[in-house]
Each structure stands twice: as C-alpha cells, then as structure tokens.
Protein backbone atom coordinates (compact mmCIF):
# COMPACT_ATOMS: atom_id res chain seq x y z
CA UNK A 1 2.32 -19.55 18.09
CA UNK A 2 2.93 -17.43 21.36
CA UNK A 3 6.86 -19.19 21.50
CA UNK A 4 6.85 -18.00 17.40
CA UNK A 5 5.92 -14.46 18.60
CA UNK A 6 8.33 -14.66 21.69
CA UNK A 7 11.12 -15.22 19.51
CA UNK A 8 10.32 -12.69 16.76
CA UNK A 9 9.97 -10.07 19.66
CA UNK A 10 13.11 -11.02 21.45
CA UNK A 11 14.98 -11.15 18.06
CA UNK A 12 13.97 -7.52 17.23
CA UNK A 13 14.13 -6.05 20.33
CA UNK A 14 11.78 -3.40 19.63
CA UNK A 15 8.58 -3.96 21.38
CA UNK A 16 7.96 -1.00 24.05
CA UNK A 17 4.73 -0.55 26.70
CA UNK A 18 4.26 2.74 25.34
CA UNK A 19 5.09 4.88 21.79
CA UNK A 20 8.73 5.34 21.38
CA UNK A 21 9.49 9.09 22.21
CA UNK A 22 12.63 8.98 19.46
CA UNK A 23 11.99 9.37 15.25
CA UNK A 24 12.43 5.48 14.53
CA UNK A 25 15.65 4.48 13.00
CA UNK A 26 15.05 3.78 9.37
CA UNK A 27 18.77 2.39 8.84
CA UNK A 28 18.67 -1.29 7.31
CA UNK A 29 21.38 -3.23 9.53
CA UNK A 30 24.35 -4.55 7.30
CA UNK A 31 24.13 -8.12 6.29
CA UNK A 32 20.44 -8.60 6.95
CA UNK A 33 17.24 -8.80 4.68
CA UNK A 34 14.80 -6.56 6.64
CA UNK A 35 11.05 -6.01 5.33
CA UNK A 36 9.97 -3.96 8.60
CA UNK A 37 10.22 -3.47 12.26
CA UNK A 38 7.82 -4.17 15.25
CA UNK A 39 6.58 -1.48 17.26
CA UNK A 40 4.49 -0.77 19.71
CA UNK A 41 1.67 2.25 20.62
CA UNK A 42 -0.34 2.00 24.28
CA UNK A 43 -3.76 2.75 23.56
CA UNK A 44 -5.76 4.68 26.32
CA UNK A 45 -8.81 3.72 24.52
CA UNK A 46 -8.11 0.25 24.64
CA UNK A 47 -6.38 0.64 27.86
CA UNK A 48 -3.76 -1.95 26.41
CA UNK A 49 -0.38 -2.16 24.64
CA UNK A 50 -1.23 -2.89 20.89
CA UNK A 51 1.84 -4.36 18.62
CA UNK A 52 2.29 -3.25 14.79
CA UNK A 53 4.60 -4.54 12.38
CA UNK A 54 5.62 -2.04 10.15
CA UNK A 55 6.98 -1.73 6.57
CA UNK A 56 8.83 1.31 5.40
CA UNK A 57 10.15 1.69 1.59
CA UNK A 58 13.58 1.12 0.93
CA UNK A 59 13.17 4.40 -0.92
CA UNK A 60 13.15 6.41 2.56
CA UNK A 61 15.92 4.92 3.75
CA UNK A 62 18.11 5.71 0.42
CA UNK A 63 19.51 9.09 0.73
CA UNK A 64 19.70 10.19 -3.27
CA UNK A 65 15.83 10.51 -4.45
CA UNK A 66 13.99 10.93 -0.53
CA UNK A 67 9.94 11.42 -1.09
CA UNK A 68 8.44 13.29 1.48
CA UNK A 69 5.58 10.38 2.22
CA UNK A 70 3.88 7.71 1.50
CA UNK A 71 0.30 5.78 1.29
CA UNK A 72 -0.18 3.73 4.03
CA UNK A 73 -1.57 0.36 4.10
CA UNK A 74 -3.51 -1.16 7.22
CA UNK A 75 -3.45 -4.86 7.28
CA UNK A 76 -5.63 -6.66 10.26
CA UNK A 77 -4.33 -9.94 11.38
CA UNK A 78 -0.99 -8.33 10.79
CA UNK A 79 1.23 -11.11 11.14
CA UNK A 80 -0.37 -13.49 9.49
CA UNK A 81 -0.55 -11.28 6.13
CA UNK A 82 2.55 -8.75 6.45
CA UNK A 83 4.93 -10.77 4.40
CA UNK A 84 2.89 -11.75 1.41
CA UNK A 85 1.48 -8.04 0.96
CA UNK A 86 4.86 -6.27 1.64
CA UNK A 87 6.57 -8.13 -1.28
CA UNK A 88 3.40 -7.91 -3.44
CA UNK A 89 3.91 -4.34 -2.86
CA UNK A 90 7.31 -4.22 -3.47
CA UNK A 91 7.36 -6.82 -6.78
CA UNK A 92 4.29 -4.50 -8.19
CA UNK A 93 6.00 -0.74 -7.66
CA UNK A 94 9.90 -2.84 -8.74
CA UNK A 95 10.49 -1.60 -12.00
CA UNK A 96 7.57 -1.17 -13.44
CA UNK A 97 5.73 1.54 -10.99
CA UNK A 98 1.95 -0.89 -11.03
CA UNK A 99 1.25 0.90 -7.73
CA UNK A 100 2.79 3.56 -5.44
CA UNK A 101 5.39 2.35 -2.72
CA UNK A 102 3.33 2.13 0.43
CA UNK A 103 3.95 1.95 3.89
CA UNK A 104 2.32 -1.33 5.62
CA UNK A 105 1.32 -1.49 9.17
CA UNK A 106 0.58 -4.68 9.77
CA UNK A 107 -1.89 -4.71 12.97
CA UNK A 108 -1.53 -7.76 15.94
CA UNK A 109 -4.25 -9.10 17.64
CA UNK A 110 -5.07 -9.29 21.59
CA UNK A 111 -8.67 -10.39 21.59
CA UNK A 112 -9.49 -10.53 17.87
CA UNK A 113 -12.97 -11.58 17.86
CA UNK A 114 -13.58 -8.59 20.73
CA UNK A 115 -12.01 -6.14 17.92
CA UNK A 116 -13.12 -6.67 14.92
CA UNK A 117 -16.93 -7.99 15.74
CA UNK A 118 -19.43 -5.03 15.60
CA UNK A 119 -22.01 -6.38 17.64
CA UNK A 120 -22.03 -8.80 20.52
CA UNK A 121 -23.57 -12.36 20.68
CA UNK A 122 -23.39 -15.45 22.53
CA UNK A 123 -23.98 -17.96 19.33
CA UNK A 124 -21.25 -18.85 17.29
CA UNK A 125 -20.86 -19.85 13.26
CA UNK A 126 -22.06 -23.38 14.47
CA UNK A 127 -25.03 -22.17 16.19
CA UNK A 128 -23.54 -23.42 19.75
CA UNK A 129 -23.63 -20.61 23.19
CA UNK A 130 -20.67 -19.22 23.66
CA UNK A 131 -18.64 -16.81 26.18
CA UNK A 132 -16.49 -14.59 24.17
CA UNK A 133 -15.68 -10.27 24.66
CA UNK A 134 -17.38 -9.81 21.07
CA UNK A 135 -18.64 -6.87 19.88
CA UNK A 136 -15.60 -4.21 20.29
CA UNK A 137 -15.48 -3.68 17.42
CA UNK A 138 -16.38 0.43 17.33
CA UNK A 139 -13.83 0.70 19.81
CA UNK A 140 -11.65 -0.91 18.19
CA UNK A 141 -11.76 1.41 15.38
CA UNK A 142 -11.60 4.56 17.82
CA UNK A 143 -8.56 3.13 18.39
CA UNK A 144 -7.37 3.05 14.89
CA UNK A 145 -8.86 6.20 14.58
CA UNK A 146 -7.45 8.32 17.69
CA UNK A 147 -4.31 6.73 18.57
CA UNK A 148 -2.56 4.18 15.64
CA UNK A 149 -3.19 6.78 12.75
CA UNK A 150 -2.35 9.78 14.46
CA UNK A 151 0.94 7.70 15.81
CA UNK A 152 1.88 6.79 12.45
CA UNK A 153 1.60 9.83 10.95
CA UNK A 154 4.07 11.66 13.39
CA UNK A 155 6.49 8.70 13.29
CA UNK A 156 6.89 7.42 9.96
CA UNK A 157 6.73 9.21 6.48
CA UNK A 158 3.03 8.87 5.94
CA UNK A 159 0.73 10.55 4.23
CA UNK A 160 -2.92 10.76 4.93
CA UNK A 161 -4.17 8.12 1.39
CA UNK A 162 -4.90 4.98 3.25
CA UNK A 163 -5.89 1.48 2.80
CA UNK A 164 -7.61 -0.32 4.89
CA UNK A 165 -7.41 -4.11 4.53
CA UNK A 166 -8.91 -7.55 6.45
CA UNK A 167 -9.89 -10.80 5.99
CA UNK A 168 -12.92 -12.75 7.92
CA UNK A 169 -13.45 -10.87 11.18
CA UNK A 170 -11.23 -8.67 9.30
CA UNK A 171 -13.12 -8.16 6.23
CA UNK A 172 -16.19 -7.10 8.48
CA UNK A 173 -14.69 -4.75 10.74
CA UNK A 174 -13.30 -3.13 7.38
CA UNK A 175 -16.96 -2.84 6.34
CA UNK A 176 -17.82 -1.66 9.82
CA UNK A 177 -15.65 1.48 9.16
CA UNK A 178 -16.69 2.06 5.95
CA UNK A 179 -20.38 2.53 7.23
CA UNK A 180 -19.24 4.11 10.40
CA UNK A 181 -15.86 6.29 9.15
CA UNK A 182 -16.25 6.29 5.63
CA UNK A 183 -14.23 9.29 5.25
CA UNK A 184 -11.38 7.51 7.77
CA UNK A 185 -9.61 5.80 5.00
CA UNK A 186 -9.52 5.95 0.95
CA UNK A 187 -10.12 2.33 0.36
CA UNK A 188 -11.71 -0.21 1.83
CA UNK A 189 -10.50 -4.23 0.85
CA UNK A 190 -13.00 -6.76 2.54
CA UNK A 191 -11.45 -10.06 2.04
CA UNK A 192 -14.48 -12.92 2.26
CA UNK A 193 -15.99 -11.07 5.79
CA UNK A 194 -17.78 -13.12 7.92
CA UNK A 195 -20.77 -11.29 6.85
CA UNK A 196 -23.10 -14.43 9.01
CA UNK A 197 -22.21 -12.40 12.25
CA UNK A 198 -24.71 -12.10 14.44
CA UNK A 199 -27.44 -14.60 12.26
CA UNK A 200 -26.66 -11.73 9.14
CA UNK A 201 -28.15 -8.85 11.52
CA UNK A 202 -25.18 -6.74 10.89
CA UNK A 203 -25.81 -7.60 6.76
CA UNK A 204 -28.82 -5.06 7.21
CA UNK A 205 -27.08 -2.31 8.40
CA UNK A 206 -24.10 -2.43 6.05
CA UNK A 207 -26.80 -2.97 2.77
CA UNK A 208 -28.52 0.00 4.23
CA UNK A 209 -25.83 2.23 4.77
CA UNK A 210 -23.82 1.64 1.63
CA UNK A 211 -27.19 1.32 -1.00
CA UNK A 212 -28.69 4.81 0.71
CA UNK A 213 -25.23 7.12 1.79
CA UNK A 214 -22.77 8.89 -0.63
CA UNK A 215 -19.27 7.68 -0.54
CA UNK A 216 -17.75 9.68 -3.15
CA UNK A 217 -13.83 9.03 -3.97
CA UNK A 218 -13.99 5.96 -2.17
CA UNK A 219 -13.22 2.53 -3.49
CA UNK A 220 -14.52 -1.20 -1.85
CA UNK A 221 -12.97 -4.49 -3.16
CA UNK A 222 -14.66 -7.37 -1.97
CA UNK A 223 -13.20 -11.16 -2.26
CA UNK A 224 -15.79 -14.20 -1.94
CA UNK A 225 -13.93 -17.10 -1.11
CA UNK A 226 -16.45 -20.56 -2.05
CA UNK A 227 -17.34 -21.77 1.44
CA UNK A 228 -19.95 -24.13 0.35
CA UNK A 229 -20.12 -27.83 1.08
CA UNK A 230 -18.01 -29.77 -1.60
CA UNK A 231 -19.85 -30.82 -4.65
CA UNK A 232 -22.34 -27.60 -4.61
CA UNK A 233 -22.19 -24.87 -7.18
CA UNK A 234 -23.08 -21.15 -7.18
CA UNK A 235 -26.42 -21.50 -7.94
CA UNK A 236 -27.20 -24.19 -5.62
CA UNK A 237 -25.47 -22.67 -2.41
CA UNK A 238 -27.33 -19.43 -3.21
CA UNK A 239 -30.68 -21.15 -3.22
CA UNK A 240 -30.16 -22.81 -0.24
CA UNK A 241 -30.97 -21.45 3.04
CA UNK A 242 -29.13 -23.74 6.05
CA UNK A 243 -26.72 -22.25 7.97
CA UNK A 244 -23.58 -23.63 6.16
CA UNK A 245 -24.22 -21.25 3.33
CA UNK A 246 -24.93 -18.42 5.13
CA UNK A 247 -21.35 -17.47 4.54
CA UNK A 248 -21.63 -16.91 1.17
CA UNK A 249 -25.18 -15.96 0.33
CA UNK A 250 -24.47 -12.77 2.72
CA UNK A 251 -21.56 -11.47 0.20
CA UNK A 252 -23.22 -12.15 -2.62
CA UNK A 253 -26.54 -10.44 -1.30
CA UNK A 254 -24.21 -7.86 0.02
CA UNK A 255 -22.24 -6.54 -3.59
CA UNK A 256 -25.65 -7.72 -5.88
CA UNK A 257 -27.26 -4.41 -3.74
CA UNK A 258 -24.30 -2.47 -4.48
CA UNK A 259 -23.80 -2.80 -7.38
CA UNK A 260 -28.09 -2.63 -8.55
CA UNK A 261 -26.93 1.30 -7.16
CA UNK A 262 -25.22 1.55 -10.20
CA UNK A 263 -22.62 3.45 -8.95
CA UNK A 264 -25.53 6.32 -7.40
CA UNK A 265 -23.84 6.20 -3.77
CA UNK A 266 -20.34 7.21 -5.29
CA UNK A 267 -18.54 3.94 -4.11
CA UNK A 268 -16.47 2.99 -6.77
CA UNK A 269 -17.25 -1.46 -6.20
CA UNK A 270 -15.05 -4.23 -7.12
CA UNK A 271 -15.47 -7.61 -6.64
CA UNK A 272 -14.84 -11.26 -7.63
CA UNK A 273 -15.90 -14.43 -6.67
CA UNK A 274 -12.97 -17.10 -6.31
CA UNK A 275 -15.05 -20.70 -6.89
CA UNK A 276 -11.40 -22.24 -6.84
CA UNK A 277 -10.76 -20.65 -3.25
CA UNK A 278 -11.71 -21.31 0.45
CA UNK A 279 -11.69 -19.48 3.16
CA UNK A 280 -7.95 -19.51 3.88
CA UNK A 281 -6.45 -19.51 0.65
CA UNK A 282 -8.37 -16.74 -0.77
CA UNK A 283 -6.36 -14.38 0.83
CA UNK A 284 -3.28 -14.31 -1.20
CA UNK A 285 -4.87 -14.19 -4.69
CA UNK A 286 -7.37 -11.58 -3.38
CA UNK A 287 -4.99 -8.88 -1.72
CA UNK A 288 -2.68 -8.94 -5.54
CA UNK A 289 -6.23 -8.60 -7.45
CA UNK A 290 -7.77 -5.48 -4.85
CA UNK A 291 -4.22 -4.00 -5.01
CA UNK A 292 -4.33 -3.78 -9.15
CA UNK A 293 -8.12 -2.89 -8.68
CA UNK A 294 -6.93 0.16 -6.44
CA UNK A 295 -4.64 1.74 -8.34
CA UNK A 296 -5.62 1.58 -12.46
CA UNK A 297 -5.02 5.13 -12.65
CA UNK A 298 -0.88 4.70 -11.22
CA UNK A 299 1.08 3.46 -13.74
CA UNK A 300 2.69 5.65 -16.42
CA UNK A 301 1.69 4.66 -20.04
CA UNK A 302 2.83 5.85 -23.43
CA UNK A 303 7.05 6.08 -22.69
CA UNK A 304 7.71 3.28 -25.35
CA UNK A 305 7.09 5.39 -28.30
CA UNK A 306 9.63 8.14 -27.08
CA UNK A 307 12.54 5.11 -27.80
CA UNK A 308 11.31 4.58 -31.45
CA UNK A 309 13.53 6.71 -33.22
CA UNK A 310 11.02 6.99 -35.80
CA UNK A 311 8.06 8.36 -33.69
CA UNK A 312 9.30 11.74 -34.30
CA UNK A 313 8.65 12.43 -30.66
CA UNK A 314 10.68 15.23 -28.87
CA UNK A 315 12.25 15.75 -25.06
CA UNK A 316 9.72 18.33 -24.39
CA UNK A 317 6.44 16.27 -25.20
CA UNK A 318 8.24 13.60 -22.52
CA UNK A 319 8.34 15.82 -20.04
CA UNK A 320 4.59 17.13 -20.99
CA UNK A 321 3.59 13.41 -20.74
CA UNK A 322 5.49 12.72 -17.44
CA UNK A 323 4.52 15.78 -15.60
CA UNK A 324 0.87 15.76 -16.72
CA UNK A 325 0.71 12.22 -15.37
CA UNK A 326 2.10 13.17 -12.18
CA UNK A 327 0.02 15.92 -11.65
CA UNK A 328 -2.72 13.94 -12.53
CA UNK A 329 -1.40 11.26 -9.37
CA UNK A 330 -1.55 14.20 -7.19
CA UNK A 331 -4.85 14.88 -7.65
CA UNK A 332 -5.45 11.39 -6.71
CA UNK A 333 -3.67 11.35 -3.50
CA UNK A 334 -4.16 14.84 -1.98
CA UNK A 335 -0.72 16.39 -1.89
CA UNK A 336 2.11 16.98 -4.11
CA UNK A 337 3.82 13.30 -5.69
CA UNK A 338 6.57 14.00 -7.42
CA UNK A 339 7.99 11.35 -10.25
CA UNK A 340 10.38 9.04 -8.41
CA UNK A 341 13.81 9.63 -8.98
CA UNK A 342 15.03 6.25 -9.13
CA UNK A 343 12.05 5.45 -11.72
CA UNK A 344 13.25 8.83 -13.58
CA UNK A 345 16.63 7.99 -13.89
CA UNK A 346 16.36 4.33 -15.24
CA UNK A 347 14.85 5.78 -18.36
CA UNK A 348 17.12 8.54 -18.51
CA UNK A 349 19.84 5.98 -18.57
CA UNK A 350 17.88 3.84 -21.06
CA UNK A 351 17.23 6.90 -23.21
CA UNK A 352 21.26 6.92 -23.16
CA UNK A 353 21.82 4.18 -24.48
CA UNK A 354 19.75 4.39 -27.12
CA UNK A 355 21.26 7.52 -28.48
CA UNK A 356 18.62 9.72 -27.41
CA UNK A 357 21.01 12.29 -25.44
CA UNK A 358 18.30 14.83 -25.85
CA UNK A 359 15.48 12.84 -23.63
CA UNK A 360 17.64 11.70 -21.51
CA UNK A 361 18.97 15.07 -20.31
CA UNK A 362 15.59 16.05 -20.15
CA UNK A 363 14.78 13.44 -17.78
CA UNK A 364 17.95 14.04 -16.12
CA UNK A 365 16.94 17.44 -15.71
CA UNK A 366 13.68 17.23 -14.48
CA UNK A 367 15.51 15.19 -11.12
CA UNK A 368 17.91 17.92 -10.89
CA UNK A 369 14.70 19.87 -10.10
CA UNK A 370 12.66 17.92 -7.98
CA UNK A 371 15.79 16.64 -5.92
CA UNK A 372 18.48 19.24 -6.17
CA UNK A 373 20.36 18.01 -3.54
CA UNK A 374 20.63 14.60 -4.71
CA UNK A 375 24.11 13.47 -5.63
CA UNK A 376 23.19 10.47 -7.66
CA UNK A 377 20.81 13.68 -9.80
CA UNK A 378 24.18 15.07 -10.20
CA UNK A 379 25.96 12.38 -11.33
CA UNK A 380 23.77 11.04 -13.90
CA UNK A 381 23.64 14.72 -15.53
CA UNK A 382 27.87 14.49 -15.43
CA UNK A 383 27.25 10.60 -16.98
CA UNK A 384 24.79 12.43 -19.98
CA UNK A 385 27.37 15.08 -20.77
CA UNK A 386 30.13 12.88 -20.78
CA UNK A 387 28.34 11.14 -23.39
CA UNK A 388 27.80 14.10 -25.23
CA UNK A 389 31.45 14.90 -24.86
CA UNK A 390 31.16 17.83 -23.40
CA UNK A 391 33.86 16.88 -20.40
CA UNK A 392 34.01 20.51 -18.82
CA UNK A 393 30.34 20.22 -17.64
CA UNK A 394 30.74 16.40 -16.66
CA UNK A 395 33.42 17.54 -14.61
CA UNK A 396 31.20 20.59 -13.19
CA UNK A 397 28.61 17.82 -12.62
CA UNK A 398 30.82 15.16 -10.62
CA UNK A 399 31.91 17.45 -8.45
CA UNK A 400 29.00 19.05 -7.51
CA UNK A 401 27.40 15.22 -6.99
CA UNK A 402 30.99 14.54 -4.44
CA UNK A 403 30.22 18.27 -2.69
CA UNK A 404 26.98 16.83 -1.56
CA UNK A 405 27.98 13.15 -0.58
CA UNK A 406 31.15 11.53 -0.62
CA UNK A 407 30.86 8.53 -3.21
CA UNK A 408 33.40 6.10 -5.27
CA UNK A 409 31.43 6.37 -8.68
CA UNK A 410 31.62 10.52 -8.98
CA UNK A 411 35.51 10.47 -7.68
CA UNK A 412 36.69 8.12 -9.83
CA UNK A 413 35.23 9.72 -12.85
CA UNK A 414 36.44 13.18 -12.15
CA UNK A 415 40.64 11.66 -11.41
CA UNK A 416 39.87 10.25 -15.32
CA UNK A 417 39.10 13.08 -16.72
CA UNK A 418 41.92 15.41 -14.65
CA UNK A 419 44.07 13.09 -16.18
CA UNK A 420 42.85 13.18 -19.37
CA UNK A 421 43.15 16.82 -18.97
C-alpha cells in the first residue's frame, strides 16, 4: 500500500508540506482522464501534514456556463472511497440532474484509529490489550473544523452545504460530529460505525445527545452492514448478547431510539439494513442509497409535459416551473443556485427539435441572463433564430458568441450566412 501511495504521489506531483499559496490550477491536462488532484494542508492542530484528494466538477473547469460554487463532500478513508463516490456523483448529476455536482475531498489517513476514535481504550473488538494513540478523535475534527474547511473554502469553488461521510471508524467519528458540531456540516452519512467502541460506552452518549438535542435542517443516513456469524438472522443476532454481535445490536439500538423521537429532535433519519452485506462491501451500495436519500428535493420534475404538443402548455409557465424550482434549491442550500446552463440548454435544444421554437428561446433566454457572458448562451440563441429564419439576428447572435471567445462552431456559421447574403 505505502509503494501504491508512493507512486500515485510521485505521478501527480502535487503533494506539498504546507497549503499551496497559488489558486490551484483547475485545467484538465490534454490526453488524460483526470477525476481530481492530491493536495496537501499542514495542520497546526495536528501538528502534521494531512493529504486530501480532491474532486472538482468538470463544470468549473468549462468556461461557457461557470457556477460560482459548489456542495462539498467529505469522504474519510479518502482513498479507499474517492473513486466509487466521484463517479456516483458524476453518473447521478450526468444528464439527468439526481443530485447537485459536488466537490469531493477525499480525506487520507496518518493514524486512523487515533482520528476517528472518540474516546481512548486499551481493549480492542476482540477483547485483547492493546497499545494504540486512540481517542483523537475531537481533535481530529478541530482539525476539520479550523484548518481543512476553512482551506477549502478559499481554494476551491465551495460553498458552505456539506456532507460529511465515513465508514467504520469513519461512520463513528461522523456521529461524533454530529453530537459535538452538529451545525459543522448539513448531512451526516454513517456507513455501519463501529458503534462497539469502547464496550458501546460511546453508544450512550450519541443516543443521548441525538434522542434529547434539536438538530433542525439536518439529515443522518445510517447503513447496517450484517456482521453476524453466518447462519444467524436479525432476530437472533439482536437477542444475543456475546461480543460478536455487539456490532450490530449497537446500530440497531442506535436508529430504533431515533427514530421512537418521531422526528421531535428535527433530524431528518434514514436508514437501511443491508442483510446481503458485510462489513466491507456495504460501502458501495450504501454511499449511492444515502446520496438519493440526501437530495429528494434536487431533481426537476414536470418538463415532459411541456414536449406534448397537446398539453397546451406555454414558454412562460416553463420558465415559472424552472425558476420556482430553483428558487426553491436555493432555499435548500443557503445561497443563490442558478439552473445549470449546460442542463438548460439540452432542453432548449430538445425543445428545437421538436418544433417548439417558442420554449426553446425561452430557455435560451433565461441562460442569456444568468450567464451573459457565455459564448456557447450566445450561440444557441443564433442556432434558435436560425431556425426561426430570422438570419439577421442569428448573425447578431454568432458574432456576439465569437466577440466573447474565439470558437469554430459560431465562425463557421456566420461565413454561411455572409455568403448566403
């Protein structure tokens, strides 16, 4: 694993001692698939050098529709989930918007059981002494707190809606900052946490804190993984009371109080048990299901019926539908989100093509205002007029789009119609 890590490290060549002092470059190289970039912040709380791998949407990089920010997702064990939640991401916002484009930041271990432990013992799972740093986990989050976010947020296009998202060790330090910064992130995704720490002391204080406290407008997804002996259903393992279901007994024990609150504490709960699941496949299935459980309110609903030409729908109660939903997002995340221009302009172009010249300059229309100096905007507003046959304003259009970047598409369209002129 540590020659893996060499390699990747070497390969990117972006691993510093301390924060880089320069904006990052958010270019993707030519010829290369790139998901992300590793980085690096020196924390003074930690008094240590603490690597992130992070994901930026391709979105920021693409000059024609640039959003201001983006959610950000935390990961623990960074490495060993970036890949799988970056392209869930990406496959789930691809076409069909399911959730917002996100920024991950994937965080690497040093001493993991020190971090993400919030109490210290000698015993581990098996009952035997040991010698380990646990029980840094507080620290741990100061760190997270103080130093990544703030990082982050000055570096990269972020926004202040975050996830927060861990499996195991992980999934119990992400319940150790909802009970101790439940205000830190928006969403809190505890993937089967190793809720036996410390002989289920630490059970106590998160069932006290989360069945007694408010935590209004925030959201906890929690993933049981079945971790009992082969052979041994639900009913059994949660009778029993040896040590090798301790595991599971302390999540179900954990969401049964939650959810006998019936929703009185604010925390909106989700949960599932996986019986066809252990401990390290759970992961995968669990991260796609608290992503969809997340976001329910994203997604745009009710465009089909404007392309049924016999809904007797008009342009304006699309944009009434669009905007309303967006403002509606915005309320959700804090700031302003405006509708994506890329997503805006594939129905715009699908609303052309089905004859419906009137929505689509609509739609066309509405990017012209939320990203007037977008040349692709331009362009498609030149490409809806041209189908209208109105060539004077296409013309007006394509140039403006080649006044504020030089581009192929908009130059060859405006030498056709000179000539047709």
């Amino acid at each position: 694993m540590k020659k893996y890590l060499l390699i990747v490290i070497v390969s990117f060549s972006l691993i510093n001692c301390q924060p880089n002092k320069n904006p990052v470059n958010l270019e993707k190289p030519t010829n290369q698939i790139v998901i992300g970039q590793i980085d690096s912040v020196y924390s003074n709380i930690l008094n240590e050098s603490r690597e992130i791998w992070v994901h930026v949407p391709e979105s920021a990089k693409n000059g024609a529709f640039n959003i201001a920010k983006y959610p950000v997702l935390y990961l623990l064990d960074g490495p060993g989930h970036f890949y799988s939640v970056t392209g869930m991401i990406k496959k789930l916002n691809y076409g069909n918007t399911i959730v917002p484009e996100m920024i991950i930041v994937g965080i690497a271990n040093t001493d993991r059981v020190r971090d993400l432990t919030p109490t210290h013992v000698g015993v581990n799972f098996s009952g035997k002494n040991t010698q380990n740093s646990s029980g840094g986990g507080n620290k741990f989050l100061d760190f997270v707190e103080g130093e990544l976010i703030p990082y982050i947020e000055k570096t990269y296009p972020a926004s202040t809606y975050r996830t927060f998202v861990g499996h195991s060790f992980g999934g119990l330090s992400v319940l150790n900052a909802l009970v101790t910064k439940p205000k830190l992130f928006n969403n809190y995704v505890a993937i089967d946490p190793s809720l036996w720490w410390d002989g289920q002391a630490y059970l106590s204080t998160v069932d006290s804190v989360l069945t007694t406290d408010k935590f209004n407008n925030r959201s906890l997804y929690v993933a049981i993984a079945n971790t009992m002996k082969e052979g041994m259903n639900i009913d059994e393992g949660l009778r029993d009371t040896t040590r090798s279901t301790a595991h599971i007994r302390s999540e179900f024990k954990l969401v049964n109080a939650i959810e006998a609150m019936n929703n009185n504490n604010g925390l909106l709960l989700g949960w599932k048990y996986y019986k066809d699941e252990n401990h390290s496949s759970v992961p995968l299935i669990a991260e796609y299901d608290a992503i969809r459980f997340l976001f329910p309110w994203y997604g745009l609903e009710g465009l089909n019926k404007f392309y049924d030409h016999n809904s007797n729908t008009n342009a304006q109660e699309l944009l009434s539908l669009v905007n309303s939903h967006y403002k509606n997002l915005s309320a959700h995340f804090g700031y302003e989100v405006l509708p994506p221009g890329q997503y805006i302009n594939t129905h715009g172009y699908r609303l052309m093509g089905n004859n419906m010249l009137d929505k689509a300059s609509a739609l066309f229309d509405l990017n012209l205002q939320n990203y007037p100096k977008s040349s692709v905007a331009h362009n498609s507003m030149g490409d809806c007029y041209l189908a209208q046959k109105d060539s004077i304003k296409a013309l007006e259009y394509f140039t403006k789009a080649l006044e504020i970047e030089d581009n192929s598409f908009s130059q060859e369209k405006i030498e056709m119609l000179k000539n047709n002129f």
